[in-house]
N, C-alpha and C. Protein backbone atom coordinates (compact mmCIF):
# COMPACT_ATOMS: atom_id res chain seq x y z
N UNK A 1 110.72 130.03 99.01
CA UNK A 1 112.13 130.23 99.31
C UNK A 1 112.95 130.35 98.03
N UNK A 2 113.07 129.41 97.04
CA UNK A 2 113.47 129.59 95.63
C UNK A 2 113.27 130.71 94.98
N UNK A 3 111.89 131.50 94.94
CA UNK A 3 111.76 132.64 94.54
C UNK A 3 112.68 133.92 95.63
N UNK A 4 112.68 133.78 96.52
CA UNK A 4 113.70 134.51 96.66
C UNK A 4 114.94 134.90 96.96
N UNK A 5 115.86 133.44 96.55
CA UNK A 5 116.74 133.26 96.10
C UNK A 5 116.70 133.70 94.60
N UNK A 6 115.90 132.83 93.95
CA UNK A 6 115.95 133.69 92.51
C UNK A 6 116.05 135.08 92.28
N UNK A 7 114.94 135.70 93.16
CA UNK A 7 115.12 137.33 92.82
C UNK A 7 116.53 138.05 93.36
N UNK A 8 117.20 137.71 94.33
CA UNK A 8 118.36 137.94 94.81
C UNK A 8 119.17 137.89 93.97
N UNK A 9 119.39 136.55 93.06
CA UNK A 9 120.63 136.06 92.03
C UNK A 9 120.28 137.09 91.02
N UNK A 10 118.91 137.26 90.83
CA UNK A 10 118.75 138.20 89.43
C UNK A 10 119.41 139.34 89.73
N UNK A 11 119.29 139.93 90.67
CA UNK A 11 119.07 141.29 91.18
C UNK A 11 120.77 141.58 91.38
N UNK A 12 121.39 140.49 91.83
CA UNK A 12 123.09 140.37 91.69
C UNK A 12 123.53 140.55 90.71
N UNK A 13 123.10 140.10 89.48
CA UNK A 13 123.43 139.67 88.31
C UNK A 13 122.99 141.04 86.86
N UNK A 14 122.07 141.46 87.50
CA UNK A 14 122.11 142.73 86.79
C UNK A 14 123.33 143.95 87.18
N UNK A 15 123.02 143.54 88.55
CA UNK A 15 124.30 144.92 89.41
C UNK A 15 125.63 144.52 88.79
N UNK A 16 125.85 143.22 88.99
CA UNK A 16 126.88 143.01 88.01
C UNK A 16 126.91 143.26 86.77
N UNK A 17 126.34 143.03 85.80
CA UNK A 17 126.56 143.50 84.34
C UNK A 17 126.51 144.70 84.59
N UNK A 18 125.93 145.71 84.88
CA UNK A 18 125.84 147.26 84.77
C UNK A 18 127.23 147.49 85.26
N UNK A 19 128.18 147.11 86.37
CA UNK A 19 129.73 147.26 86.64
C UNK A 19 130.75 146.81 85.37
N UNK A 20 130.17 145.82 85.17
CA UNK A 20 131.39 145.42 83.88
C UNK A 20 130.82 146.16 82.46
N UNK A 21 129.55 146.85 82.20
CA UNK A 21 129.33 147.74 81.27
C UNK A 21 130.03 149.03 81.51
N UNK A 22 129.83 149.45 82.65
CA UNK A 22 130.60 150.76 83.11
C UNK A 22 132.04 150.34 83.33
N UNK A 23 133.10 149.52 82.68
CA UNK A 23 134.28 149.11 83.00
C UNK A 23 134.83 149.06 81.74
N UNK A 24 133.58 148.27 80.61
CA UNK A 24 133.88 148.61 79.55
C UNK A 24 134.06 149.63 78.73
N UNK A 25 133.42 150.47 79.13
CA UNK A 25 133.17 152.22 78.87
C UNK A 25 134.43 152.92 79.29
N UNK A 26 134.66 152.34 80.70
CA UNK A 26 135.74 153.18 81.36
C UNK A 26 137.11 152.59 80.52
N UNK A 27 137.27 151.19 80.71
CA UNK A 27 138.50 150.54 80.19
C UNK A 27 138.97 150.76 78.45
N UNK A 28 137.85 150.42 77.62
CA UNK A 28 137.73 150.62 76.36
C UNK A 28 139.03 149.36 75.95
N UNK A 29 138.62 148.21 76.19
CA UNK A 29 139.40 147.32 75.30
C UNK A 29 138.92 147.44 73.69
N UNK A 30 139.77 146.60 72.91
CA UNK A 30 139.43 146.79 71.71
C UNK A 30 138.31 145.72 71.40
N UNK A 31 137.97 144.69 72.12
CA UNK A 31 136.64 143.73 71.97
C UNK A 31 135.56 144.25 72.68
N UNK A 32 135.53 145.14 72.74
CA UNK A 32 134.33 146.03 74.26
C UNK A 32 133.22 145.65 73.66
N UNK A 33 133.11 146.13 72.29
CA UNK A 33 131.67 145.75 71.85
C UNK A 33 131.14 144.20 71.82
N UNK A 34 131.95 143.59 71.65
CA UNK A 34 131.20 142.22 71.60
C UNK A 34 130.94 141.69 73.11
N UNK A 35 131.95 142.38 74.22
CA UNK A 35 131.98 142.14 75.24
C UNK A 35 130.67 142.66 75.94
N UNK A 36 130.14 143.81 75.60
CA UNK A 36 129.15 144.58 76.22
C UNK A 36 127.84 144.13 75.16
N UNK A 37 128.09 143.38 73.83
CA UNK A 37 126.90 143.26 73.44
C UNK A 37 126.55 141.77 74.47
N UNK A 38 127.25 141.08 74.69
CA UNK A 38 126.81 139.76 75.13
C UNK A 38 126.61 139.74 76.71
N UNK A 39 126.96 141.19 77.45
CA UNK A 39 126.58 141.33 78.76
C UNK A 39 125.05 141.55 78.71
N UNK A 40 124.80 142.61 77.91
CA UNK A 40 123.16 143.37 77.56
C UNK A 40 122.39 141.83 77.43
N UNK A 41 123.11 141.45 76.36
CA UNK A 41 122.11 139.81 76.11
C UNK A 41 121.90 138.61 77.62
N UNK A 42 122.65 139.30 78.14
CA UNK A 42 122.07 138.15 78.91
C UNK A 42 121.16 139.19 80.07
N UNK A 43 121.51 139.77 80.04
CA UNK A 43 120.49 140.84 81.09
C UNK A 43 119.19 140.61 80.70
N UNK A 44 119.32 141.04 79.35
CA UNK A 44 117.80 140.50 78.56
C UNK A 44 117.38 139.44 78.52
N UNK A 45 117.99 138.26 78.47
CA UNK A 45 117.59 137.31 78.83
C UNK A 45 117.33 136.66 80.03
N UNK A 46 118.18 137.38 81.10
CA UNK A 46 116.90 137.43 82.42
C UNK A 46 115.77 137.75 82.72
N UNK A 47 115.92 138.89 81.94
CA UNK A 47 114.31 139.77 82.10
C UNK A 47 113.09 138.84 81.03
N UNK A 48 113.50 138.68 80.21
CA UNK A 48 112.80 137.65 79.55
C UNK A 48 112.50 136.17 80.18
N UNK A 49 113.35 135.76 80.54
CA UNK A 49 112.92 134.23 81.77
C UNK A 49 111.83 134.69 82.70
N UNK A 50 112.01 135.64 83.33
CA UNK A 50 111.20 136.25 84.28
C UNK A 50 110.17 136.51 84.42
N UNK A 51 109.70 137.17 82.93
CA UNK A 51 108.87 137.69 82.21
C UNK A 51 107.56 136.04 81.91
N UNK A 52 108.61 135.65 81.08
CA UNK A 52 107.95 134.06 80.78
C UNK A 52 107.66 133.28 82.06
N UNK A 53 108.78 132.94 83.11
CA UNK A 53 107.86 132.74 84.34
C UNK A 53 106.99 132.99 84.78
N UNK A 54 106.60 134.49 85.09
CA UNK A 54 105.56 135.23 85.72
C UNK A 54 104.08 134.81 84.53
N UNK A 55 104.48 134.63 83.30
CA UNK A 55 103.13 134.56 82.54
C UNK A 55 102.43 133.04 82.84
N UNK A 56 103.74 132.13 82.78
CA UNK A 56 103.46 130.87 82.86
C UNK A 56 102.53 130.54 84.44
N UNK A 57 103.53 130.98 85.52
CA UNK A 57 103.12 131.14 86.82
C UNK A 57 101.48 130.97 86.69
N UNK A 58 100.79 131.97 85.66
CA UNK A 58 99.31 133.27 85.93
C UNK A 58 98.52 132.16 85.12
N UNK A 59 99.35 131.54 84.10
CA UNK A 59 97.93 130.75 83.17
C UNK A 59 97.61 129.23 83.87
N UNK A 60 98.84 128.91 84.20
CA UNK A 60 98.81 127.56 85.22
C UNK A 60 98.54 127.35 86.72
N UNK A 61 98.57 128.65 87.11
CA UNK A 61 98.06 128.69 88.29
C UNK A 61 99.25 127.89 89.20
N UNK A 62 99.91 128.20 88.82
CA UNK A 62 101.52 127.69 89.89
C UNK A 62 101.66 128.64 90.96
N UNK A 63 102.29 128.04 91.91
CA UNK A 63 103.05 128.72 93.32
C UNK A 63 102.22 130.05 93.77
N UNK A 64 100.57 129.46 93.69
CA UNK A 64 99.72 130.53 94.03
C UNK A 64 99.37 130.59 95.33
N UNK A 65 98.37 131.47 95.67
CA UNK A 65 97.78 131.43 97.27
C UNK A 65 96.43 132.11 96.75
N UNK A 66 95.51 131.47 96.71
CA UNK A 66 94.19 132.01 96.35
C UNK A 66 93.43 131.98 97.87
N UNK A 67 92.70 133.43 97.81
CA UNK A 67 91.70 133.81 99.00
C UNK A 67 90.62 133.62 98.97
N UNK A 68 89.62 132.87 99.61
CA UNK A 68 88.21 132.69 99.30
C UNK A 68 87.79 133.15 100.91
N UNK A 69 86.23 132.97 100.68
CA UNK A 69 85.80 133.62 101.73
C UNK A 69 85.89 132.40 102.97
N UNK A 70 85.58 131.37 102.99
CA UNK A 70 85.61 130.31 103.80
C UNK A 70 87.64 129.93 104.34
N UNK A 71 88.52 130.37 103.50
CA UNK A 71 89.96 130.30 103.78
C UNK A 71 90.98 130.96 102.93
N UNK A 72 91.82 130.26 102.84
CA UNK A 72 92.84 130.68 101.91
C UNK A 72 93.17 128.97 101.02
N UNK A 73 94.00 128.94 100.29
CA UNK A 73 94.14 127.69 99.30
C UNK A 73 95.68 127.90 98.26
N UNK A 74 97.04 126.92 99.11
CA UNK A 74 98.23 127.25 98.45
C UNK A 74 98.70 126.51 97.60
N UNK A 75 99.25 126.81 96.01
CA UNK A 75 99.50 125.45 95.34
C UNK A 75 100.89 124.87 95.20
N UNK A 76 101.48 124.29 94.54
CA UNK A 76 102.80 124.05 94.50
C UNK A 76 103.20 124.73 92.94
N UNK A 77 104.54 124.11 92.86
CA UNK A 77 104.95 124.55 91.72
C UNK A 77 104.67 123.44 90.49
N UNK A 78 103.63 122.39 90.85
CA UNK A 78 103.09 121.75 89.55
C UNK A 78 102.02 121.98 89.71
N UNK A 79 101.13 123.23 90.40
CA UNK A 79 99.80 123.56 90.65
C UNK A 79 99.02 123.03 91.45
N UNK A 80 99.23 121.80 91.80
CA UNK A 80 98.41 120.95 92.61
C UNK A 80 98.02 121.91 94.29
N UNK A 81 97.47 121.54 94.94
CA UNK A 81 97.06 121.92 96.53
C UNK A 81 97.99 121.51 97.35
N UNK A 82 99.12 122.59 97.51
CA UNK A 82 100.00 122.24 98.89
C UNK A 82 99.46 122.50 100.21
N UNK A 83 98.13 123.10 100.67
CA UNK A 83 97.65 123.50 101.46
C UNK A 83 96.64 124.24 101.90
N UNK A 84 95.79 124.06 102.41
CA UNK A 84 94.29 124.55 102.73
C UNK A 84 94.15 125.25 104.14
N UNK A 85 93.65 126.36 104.26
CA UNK A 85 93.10 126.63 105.56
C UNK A 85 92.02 127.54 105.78
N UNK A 86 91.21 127.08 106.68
CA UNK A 86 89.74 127.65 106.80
C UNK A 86 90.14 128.69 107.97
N UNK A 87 89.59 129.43 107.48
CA UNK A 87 89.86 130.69 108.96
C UNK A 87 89.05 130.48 109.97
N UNK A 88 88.27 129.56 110.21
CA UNK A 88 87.92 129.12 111.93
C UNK A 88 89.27 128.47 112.69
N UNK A 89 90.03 127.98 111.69
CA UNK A 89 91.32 126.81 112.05
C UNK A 89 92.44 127.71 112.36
N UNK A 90 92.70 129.60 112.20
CA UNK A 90 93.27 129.92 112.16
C UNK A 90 93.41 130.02 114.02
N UNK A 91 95.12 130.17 114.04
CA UNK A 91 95.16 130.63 115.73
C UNK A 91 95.78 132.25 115.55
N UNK A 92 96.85 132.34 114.56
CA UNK A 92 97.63 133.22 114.66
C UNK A 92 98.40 133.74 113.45
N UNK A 93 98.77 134.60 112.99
CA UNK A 93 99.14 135.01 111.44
C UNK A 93 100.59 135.70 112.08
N UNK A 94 101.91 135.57 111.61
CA UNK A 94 102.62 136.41 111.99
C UNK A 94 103.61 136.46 110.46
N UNK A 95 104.65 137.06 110.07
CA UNK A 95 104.80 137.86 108.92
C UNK A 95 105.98 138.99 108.98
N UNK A 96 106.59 137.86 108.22
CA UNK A 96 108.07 139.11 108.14
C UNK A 96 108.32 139.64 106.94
N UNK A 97 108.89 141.16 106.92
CA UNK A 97 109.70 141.18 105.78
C UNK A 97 110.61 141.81 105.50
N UNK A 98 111.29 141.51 104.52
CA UNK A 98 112.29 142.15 104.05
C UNK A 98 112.72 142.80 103.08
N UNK A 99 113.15 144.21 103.21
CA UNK A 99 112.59 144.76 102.02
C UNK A 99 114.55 145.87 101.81
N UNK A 100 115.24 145.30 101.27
CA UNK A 100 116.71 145.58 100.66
C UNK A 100 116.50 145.46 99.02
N UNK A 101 117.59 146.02 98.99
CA UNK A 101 118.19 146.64 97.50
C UNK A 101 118.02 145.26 96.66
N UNK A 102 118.71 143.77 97.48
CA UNK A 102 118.52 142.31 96.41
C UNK A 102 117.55 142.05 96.97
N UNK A 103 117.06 141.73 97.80
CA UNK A 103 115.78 140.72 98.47
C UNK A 103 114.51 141.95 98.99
N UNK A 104 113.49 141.28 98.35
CA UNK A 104 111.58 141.90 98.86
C UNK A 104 111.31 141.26 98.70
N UNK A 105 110.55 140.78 100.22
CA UNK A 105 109.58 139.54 100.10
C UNK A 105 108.78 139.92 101.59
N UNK A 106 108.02 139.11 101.58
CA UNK A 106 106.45 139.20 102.96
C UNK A 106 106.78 137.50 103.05
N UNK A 107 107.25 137.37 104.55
CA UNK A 107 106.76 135.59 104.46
C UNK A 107 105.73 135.53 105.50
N UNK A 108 104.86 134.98 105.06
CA UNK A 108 103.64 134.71 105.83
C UNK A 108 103.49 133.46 106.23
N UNK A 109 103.22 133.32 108.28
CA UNK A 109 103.03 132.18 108.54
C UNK A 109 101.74 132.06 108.94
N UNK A 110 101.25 130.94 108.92
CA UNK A 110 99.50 131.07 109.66
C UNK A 110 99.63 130.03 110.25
N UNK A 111 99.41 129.93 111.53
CA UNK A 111 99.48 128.67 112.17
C UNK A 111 98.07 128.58 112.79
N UNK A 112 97.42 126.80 112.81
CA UNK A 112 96.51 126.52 112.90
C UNK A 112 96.35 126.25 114.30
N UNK A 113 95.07 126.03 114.40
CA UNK A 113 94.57 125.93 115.99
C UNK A 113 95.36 124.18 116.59
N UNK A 114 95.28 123.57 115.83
CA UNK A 114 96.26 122.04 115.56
C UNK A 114 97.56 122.58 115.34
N UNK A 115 98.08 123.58 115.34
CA UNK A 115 99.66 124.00 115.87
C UNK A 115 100.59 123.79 114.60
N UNK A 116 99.72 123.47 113.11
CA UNK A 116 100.53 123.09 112.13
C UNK A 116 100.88 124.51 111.59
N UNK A 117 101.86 124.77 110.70
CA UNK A 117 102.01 125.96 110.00
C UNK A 117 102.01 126.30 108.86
N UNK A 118 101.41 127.36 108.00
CA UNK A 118 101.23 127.11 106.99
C UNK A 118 102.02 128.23 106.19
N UNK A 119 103.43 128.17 105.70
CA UNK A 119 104.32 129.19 105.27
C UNK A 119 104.23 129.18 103.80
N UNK A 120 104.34 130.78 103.39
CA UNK A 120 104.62 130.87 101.83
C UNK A 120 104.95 132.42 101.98
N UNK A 121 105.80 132.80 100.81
CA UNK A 121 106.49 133.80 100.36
C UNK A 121 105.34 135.10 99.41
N UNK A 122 105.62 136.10 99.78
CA UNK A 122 105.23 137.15 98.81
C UNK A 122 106.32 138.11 98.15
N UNK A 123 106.63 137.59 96.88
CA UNK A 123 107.62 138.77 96.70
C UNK A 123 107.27 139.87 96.35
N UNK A 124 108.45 140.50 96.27
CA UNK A 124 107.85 142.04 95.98
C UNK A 124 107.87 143.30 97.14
N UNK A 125 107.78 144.52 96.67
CA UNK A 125 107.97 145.35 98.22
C UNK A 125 106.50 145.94 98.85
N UNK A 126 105.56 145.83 97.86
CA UNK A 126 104.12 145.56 98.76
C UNK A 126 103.22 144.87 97.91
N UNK A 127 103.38 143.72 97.89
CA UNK A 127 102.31 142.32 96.99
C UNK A 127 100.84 143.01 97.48
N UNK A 128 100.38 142.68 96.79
CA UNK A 128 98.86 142.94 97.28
C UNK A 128 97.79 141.84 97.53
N UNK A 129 98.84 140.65 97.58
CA UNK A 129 97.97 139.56 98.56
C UNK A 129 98.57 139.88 99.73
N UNK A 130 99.55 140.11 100.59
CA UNK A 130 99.24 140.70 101.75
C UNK A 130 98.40 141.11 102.68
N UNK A 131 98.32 142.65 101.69
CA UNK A 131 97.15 143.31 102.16
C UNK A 131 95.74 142.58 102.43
N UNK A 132 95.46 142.27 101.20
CA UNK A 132 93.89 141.30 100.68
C UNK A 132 94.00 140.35 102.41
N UNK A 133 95.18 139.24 102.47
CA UNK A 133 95.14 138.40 102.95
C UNK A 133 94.97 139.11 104.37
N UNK A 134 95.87 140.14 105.12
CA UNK A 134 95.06 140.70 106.30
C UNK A 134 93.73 141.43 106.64
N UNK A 135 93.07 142.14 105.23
CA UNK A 135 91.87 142.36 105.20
C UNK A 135 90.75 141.11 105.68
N UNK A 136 91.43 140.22 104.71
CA UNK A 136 90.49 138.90 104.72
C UNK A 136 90.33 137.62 106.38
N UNK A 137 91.73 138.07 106.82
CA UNK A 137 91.58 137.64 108.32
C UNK A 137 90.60 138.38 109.36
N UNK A 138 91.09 139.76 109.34
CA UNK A 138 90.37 140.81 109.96
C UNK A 138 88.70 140.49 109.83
N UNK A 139 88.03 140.22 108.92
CA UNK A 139 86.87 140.14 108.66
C UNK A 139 86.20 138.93 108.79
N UNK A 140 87.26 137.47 108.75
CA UNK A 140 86.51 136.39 108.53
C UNK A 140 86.64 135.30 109.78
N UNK A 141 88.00 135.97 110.06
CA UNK A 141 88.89 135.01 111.30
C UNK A 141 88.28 135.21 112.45
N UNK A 142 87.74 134.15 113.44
CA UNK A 142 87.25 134.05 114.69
C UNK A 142 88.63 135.09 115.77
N UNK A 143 88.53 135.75 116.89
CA UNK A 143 89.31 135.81 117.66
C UNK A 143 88.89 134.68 119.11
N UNK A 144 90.47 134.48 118.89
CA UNK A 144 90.74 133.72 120.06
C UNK A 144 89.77 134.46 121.59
């Protein structure tokens, strides 16, 4: 959920600077430049947080969802195991998304034969754990 709130705020926050760059251009105060150098800087410095998240995310193995053949396996955001599920346990997979100008994301629920649910986010406008992850039902998951 945080992640896509985050990508939303980013995604605001660029649209915004690109308006007050094109305002500066249009308006032409006499501080424009320092005004438009310190808009660019922080743009860049979103893209750079982002950047460093996503690397950090990949070496630590944070806010993952790894597929194995026996289930799936979700971690948190200090890496640890927020959740396990074996695809005999599966009852039902259902999966929304949303895919606008601020927000792309896949939320995937899997609910177990014990009626618990097991939710997590895919951002992006076609993640390719998605896919993987309905391939991997299709093939491994008992039908009801």
């Amino acid at each position: 959920m945080m992640g896509g709130l985050a990508q939303m705020a980013r995604r605001c926050l660029v649209a915004l600077a690109t308006v007050l760059l094109g305002a500066l251009i249009w308006y032409r105060p006499r501080d424009a430049f320092v005004r438009g150098a310190v808009t660019v800087a922080v743009v860049l410095a979103l893209f750079g947080l982002k950047a460093a998240w996503a690397r950090a995310t990949v070496r630590w193995g944070l806010n993952r969802c790894h597929l194995y053949t026996g289930g799936l396996v979700v971690t948190s955001i200090v890496g640890r195991v927020r959740e396990a599920v074996r695809w005999e346990d599966v009852r039902e997979v259902n999966r929304l998304t949303n895919q606008s100008v601020l927000l792309a994301f896949h939320r995937i629920e899997i609910v177990r034969r014990d009626y618990t649910t097991v939710t997590f986010l895919a951002l992006g406008l076609q993640p390719a754990l998605v896919e993987a992850l309905l391939n991997e039902m299709d093939r491994n998951a008992p039908r009801p």
